[in-house]
N, C-alpha and C. Protein backbone atom coordinates (compact mmCIF):
# COMPACT_ATOMS: atom_id res chain seq x y z
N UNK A 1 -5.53 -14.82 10.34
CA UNK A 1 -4.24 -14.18 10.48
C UNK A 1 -4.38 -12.78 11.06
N UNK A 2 -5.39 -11.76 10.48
CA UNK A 2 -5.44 -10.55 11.17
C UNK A 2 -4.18 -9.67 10.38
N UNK A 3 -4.36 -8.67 11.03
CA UNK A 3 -3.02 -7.43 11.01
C UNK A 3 -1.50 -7.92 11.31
N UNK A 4 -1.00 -7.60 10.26
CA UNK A 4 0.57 -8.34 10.44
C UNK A 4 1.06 -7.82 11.64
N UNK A 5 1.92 -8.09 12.15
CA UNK A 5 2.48 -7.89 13.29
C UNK A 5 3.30 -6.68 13.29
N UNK A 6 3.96 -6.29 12.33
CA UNK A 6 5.03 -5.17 11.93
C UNK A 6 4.17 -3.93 11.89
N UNK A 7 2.85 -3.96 11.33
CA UNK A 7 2.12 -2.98 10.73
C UNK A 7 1.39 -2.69 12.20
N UNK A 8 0.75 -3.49 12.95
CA UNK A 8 0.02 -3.43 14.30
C UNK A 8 0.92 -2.65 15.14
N UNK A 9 2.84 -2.85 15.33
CA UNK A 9 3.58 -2.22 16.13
C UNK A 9 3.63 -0.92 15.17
N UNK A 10 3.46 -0.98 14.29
CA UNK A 10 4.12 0.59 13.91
C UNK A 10 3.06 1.36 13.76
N UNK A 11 1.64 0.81 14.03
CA UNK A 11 0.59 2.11 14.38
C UNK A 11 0.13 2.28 15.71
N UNK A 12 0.63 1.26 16.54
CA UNK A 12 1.25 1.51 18.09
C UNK A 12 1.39 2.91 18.31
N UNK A 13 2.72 2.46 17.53
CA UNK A 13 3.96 3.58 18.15
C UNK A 13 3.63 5.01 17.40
N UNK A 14 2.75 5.18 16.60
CA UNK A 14 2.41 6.25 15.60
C UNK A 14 0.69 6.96 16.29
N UNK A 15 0.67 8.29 16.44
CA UNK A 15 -0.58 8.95 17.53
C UNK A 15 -1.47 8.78 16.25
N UNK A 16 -2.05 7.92 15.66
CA UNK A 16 -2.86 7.88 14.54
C UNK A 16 -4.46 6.76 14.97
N UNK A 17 -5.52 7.73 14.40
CA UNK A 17 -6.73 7.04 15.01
C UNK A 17 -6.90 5.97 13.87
N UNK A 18 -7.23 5.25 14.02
CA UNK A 18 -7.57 3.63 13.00
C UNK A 18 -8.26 3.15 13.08
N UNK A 19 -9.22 2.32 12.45
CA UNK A 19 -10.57 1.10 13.10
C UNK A 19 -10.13 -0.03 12.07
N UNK A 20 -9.86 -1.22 12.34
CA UNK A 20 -9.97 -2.58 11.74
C UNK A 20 -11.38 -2.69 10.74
N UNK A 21 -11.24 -3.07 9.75
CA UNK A 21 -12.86 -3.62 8.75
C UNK A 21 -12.50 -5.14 8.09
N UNK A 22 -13.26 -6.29 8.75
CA UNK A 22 -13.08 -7.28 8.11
C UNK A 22 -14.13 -7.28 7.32
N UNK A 23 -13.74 -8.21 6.39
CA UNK A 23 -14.62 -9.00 5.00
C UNK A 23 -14.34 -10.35 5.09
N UNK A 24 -15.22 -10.23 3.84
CA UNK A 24 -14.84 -12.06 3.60
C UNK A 24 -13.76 -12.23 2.47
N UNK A 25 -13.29 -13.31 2.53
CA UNK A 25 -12.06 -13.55 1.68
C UNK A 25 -11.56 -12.50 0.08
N UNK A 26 -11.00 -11.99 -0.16
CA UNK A 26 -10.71 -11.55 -1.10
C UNK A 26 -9.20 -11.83 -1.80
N UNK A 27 -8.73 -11.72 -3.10
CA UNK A 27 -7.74 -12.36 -3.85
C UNK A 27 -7.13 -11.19 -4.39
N UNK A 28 -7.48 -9.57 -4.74
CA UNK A 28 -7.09 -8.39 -4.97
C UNK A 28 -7.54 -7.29 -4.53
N UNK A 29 -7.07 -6.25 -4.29
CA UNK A 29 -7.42 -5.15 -3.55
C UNK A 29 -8.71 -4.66 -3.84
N UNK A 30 -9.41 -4.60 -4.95
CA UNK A 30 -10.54 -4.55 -6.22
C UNK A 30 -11.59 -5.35 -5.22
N UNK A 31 -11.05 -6.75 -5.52
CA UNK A 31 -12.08 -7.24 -4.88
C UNK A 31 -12.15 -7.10 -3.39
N UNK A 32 -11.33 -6.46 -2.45
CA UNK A 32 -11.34 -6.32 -1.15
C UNK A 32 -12.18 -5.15 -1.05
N UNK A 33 -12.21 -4.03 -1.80
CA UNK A 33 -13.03 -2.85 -1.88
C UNK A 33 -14.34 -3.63 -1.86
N UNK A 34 -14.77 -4.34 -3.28
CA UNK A 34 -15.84 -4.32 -3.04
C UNK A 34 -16.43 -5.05 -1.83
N UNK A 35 -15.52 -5.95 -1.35
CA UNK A 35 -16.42 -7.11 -0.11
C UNK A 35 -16.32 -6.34 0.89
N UNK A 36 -15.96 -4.92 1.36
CA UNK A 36 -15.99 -3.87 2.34
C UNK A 36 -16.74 -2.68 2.04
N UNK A 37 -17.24 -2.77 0.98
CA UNK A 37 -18.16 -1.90 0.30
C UNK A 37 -17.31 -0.53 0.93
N UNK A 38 -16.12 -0.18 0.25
CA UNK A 38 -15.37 0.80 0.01
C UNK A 38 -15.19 1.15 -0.98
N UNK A 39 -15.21 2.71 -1.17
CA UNK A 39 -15.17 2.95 -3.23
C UNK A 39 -13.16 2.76 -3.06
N UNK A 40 -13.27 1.95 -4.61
CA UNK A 40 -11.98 1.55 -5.05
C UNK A 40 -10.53 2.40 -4.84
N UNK A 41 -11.44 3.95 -5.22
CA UNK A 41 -10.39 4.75 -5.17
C UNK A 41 -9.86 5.01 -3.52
N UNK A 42 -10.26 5.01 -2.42
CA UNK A 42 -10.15 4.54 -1.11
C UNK A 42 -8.98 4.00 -0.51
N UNK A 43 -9.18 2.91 -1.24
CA UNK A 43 -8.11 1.52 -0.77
C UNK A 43 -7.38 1.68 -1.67
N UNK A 44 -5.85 2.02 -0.74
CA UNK A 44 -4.40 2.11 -1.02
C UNK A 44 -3.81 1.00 -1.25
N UNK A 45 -3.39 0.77 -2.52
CA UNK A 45 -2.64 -0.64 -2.31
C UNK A 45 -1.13 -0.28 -2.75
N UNK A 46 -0.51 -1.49 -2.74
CA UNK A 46 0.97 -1.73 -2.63
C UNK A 46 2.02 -2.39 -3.38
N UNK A 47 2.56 -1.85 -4.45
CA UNK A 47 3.02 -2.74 -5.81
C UNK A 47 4.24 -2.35 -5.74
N UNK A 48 5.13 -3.42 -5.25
CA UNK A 48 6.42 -3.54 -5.31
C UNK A 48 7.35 -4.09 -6.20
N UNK A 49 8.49 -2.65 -6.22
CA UNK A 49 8.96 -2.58 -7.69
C UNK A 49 10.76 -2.70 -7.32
N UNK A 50 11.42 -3.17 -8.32
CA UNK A 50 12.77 -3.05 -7.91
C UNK A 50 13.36 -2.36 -8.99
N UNK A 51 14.96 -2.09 -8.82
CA UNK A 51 15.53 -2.21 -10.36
C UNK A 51 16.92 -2.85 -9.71
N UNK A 52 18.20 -2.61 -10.15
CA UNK A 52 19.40 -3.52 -9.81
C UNK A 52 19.62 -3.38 -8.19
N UNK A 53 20.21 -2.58 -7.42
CA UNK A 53 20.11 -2.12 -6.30
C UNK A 53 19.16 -2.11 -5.27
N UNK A 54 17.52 -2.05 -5.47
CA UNK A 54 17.04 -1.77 -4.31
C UNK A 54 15.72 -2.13 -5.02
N UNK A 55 14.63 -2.36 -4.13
CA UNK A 55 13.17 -2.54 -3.86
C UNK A 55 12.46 -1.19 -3.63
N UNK A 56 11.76 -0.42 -4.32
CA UNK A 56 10.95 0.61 -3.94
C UNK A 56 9.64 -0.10 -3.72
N UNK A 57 8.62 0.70 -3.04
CA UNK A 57 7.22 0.36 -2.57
C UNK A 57 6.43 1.62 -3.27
N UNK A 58 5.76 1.32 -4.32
CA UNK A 58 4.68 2.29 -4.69
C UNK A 58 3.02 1.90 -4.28
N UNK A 59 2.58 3.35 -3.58
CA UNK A 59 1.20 3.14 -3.13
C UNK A 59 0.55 3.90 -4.05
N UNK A 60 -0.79 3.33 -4.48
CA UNK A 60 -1.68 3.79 -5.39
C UNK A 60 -3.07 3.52 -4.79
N UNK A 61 -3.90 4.27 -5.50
CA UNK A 61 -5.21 3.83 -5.30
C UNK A 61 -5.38 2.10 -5.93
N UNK A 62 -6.66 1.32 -5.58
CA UNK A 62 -6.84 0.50 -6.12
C UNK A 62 -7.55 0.59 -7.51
N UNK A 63 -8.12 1.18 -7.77
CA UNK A 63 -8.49 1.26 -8.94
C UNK A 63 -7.69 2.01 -9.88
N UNK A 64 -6.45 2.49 -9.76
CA UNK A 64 -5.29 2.93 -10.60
C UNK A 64 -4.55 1.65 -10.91
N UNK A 65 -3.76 1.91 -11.95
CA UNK A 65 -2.73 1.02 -12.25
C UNK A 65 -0.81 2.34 -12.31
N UNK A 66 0.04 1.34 -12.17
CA UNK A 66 1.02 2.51 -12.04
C UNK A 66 1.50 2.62 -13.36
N UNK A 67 2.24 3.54 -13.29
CA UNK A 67 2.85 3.73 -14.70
C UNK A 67 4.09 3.74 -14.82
N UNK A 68 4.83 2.74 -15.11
CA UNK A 68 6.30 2.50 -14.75
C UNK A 68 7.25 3.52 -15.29
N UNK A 69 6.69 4.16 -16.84
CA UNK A 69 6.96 5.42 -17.71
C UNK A 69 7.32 6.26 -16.43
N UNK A 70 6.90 6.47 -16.13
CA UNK A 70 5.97 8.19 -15.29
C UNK A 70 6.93 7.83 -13.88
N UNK A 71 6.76 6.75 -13.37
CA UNK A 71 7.91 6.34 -12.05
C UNK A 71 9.06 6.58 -12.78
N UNK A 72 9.59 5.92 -13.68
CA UNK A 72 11.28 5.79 -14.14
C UNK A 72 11.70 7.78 -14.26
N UNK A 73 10.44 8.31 -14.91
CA UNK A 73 11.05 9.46 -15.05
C UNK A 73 10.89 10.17 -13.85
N UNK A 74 10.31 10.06 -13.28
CA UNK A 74 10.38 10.72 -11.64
C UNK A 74 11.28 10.66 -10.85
N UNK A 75 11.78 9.18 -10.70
CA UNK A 75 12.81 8.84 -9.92
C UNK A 75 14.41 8.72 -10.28
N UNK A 76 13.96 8.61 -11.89
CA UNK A 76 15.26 8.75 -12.56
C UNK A 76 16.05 7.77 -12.72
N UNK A 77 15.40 6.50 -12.79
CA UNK A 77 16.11 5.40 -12.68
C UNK A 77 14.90 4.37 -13.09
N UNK A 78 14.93 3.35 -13.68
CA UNK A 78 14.34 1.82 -14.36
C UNK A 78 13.63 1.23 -13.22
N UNK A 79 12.77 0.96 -13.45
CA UNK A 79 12.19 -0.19 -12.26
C UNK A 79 11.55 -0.90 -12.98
N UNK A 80 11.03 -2.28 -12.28
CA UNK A 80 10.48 -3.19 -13.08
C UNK A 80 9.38 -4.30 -11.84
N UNK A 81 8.23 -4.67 -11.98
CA UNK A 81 7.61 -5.40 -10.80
C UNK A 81 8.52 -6.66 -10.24
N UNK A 82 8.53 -6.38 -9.09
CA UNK A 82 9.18 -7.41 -8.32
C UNK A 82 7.90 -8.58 -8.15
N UNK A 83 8.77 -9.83 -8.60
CA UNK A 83 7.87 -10.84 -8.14
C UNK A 83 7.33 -11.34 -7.09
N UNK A 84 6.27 -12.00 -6.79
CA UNK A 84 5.76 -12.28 -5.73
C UNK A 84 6.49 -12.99 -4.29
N UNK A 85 6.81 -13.96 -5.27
CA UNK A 85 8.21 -14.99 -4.85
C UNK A 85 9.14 -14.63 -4.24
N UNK A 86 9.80 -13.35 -4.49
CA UNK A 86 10.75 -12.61 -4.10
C UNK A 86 10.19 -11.55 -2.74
N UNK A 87 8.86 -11.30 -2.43
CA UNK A 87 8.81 -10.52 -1.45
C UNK A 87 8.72 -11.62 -0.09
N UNK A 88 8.79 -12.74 -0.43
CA UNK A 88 7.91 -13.51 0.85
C UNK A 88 8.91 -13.40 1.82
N UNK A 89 10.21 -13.50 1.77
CA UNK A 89 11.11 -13.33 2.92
C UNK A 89 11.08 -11.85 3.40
N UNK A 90 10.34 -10.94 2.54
CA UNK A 90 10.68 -9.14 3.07
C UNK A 90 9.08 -9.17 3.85
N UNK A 91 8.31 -9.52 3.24
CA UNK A 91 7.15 -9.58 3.85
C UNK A 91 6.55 -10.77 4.48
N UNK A 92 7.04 -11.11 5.22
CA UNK A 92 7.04 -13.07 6.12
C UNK A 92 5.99 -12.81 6.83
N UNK A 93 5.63 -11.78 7.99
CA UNK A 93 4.39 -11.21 8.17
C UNK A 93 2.73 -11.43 7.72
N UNK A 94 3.02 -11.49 6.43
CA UNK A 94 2.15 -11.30 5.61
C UNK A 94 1.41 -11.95 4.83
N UNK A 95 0.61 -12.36 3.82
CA UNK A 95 -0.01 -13.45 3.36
C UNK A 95 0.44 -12.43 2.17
N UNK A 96 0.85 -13.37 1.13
CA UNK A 96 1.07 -13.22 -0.14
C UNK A 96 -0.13 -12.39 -1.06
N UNK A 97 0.17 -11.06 -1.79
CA UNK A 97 -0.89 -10.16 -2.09
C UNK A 97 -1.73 -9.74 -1.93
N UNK A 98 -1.32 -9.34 -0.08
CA UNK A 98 -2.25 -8.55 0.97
C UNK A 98 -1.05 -8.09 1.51
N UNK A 99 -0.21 -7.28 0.82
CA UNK A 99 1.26 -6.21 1.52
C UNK A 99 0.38 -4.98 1.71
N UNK A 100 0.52 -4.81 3.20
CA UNK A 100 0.39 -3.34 3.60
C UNK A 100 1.14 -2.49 2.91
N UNK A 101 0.59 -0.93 2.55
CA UNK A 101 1.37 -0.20 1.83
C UNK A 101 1.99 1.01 2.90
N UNK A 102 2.96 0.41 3.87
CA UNK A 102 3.40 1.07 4.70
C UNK A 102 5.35 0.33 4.42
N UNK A 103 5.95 0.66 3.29
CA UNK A 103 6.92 0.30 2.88
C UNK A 103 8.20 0.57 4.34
N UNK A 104 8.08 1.86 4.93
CA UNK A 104 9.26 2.07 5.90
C UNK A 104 8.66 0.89 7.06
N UNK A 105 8.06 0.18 7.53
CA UNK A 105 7.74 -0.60 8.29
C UNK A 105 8.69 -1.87 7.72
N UNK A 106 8.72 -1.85 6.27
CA UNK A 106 10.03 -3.42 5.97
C UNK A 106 11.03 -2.50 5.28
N UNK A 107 11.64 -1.60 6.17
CA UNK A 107 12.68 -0.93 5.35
C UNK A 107 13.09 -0.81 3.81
N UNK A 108 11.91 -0.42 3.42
CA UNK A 108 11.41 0.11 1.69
C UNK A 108 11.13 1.51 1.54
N UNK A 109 12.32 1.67 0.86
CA UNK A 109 11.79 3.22 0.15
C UNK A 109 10.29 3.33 0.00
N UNK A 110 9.49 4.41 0.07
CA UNK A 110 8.13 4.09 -0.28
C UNK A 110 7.85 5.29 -1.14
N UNK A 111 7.31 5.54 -2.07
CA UNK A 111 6.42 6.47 -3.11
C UNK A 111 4.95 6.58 -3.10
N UNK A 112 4.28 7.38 -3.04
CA UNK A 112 2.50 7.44 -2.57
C UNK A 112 2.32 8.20 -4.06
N UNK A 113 1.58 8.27 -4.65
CA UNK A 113 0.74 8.54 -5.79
C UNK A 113 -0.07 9.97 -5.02
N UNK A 114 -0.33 11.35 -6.16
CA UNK A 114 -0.72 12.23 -5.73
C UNK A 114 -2.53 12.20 -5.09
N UNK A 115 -2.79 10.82 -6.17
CA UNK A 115 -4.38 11.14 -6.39
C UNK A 115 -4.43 10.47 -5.08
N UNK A 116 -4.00 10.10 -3.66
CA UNK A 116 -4.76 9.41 -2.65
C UNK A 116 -5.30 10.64 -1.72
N UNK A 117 -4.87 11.78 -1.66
CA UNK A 117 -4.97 12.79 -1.14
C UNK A 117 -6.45 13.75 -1.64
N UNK A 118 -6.57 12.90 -2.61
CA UNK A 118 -8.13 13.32 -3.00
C UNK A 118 -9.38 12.85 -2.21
N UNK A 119 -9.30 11.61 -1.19
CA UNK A 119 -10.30 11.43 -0.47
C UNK A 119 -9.98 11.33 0.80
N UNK A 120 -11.28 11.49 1.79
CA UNK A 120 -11.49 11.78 2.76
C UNK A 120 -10.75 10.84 3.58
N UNK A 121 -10.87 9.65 3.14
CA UNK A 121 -10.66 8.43 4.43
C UNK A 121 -9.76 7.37 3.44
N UNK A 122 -9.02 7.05 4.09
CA UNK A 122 -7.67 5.77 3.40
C UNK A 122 -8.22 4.65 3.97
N UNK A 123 -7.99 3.24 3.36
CA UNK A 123 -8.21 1.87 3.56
C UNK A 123 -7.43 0.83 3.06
N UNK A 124 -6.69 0.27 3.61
CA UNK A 124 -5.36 -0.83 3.11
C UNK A 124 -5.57 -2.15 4.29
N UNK A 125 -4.91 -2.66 2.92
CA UNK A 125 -4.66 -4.44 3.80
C UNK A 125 -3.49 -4.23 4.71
N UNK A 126 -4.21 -5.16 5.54
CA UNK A 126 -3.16 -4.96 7.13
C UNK A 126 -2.55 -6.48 7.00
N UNK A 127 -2.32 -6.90 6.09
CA UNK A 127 -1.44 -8.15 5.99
C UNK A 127 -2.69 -9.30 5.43
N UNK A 128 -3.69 -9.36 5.50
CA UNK A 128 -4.29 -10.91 4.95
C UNK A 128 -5.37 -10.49 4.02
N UNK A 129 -5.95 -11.71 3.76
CA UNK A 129 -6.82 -11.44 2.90
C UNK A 129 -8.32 -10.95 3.28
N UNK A 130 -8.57 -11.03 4.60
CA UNK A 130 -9.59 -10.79 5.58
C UNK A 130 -10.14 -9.36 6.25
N UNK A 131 -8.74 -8.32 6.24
CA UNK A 131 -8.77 -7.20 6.80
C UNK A 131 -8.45 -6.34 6.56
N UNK A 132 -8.82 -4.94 6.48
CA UNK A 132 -8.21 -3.81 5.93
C UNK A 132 -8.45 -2.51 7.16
N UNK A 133 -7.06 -1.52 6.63
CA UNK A 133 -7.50 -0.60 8.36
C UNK A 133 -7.94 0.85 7.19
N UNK A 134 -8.54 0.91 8.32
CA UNK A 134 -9.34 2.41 7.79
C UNK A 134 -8.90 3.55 8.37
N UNK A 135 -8.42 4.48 8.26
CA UNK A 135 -8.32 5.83 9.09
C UNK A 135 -8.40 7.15 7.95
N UNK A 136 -7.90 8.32 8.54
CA UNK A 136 -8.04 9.49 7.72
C UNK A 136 -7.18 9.70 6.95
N UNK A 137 -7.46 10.14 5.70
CA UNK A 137 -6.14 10.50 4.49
C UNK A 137 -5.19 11.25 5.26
N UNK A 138 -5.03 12.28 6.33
CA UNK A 138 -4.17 13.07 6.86
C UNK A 138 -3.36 12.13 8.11
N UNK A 139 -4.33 11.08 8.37
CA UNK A 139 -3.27 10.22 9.34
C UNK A 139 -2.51 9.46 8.58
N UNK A 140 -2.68 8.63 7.27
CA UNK A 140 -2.29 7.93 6.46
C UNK A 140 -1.03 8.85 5.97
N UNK A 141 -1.22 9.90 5.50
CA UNK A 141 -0.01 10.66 5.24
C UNK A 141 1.10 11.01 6.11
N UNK A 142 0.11 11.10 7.41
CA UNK A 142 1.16 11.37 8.85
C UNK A 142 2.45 9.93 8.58
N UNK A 143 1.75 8.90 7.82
CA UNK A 143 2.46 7.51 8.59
C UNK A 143 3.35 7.24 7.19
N UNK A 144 2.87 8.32 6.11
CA UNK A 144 4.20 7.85 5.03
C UNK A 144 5.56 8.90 5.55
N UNK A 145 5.15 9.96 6.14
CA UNK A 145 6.57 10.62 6.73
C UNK A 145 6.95 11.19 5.61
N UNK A 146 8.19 11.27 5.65
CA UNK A 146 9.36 12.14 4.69
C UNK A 146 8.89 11.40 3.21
N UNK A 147 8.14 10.41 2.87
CA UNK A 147 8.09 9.41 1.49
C UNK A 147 7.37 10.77 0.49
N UNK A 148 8.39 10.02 -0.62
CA UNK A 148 7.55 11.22 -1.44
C UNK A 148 6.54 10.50 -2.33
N UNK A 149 5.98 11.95 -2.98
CA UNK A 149 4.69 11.79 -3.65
C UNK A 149 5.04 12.44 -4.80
N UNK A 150 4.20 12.00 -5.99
CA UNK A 150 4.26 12.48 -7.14
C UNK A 150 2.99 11.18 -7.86
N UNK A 151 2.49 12.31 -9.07
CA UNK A 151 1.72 11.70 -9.94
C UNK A 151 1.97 9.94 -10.81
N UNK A 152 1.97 9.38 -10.76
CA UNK A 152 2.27 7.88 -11.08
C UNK A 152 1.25 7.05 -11.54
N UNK A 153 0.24 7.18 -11.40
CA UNK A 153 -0.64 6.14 -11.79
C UNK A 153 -2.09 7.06 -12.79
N UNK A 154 -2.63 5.89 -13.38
CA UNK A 154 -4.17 6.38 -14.06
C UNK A 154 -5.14 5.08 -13.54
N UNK A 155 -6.62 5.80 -14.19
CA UNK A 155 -6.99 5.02 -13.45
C UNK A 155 -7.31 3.52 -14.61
N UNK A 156 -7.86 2.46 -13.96
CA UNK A 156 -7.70 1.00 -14.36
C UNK A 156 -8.71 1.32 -15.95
């Protein structure tokens, strides 16, 4: 499958340097770190949350978990994990729990976690279970834009 198609045009269109890293098959971001021999904290992943109204996109490290506490009071409002089931028509692109964490690419609010800004180089699934893109924490931030950030997660 490769790089979803949505995510490939929108780092097109974005002046951001990138390199593709395949592996071999992986089933969670955890295990995608390790089959890329990337430290955990690295690879950004993508846990999509709703509450009545709308779908937010929270990015975390992989080796964090979020803290729904710590989101509700940030944002000021309930959220709860959106099921898998429920993203496949927002993310059609995509192979099921390999969502790029580039939420404004499927018109999703998006939220980034403070601690990704702690390392040098970012790494996320580009849609499958096979590939992840690599570039610099400061281009990765270039590409969340206006999305805000705040503390949200600990680690696993």
């Amino acid at each position: 499958m490769g790089m979803a198609s949505k995510v490939s045009q929108y780092l097109g269109a974005h002046p951001v340097t990138y390199d593709v890293v395949n592996h071999p098959h992986s089933n969670t971001s955890i295990e995608s770190a390790r089959a890329s021999h990337v430290p955990a904290d690295s690879l950004a992943k993508a846990v999509v949350l709703e509450d009545d109204a709308q779908r937010v996109m929270a990015v975390l490290p992989a080796s964090h978990r979020v803290s729904l506490s710590a989101l509700r009071d940030c944002m000021g409002r309930p959220v709860r994990l959106a099921s898998e089931a429920e993203l496949k028509t927002v993310f059609g692109d995509c192979a099921l729990g390999a969502i790029p964490p580039l939420g404004c690419v499927y018109g999703m609010e998006t939220i980034w976690d403070d601690s990704l800004m702690e390392r040098p180089d970012i790494y996320f699934e580009a849609g499958d279970h096979e590939t992840l893109v690599h570039m610099k924490t400061r281009d990765f931030i270039t590409l969340m834009g206006g999305s805000r950030h705040m503390p949200f997660s600990a680690p696993l």
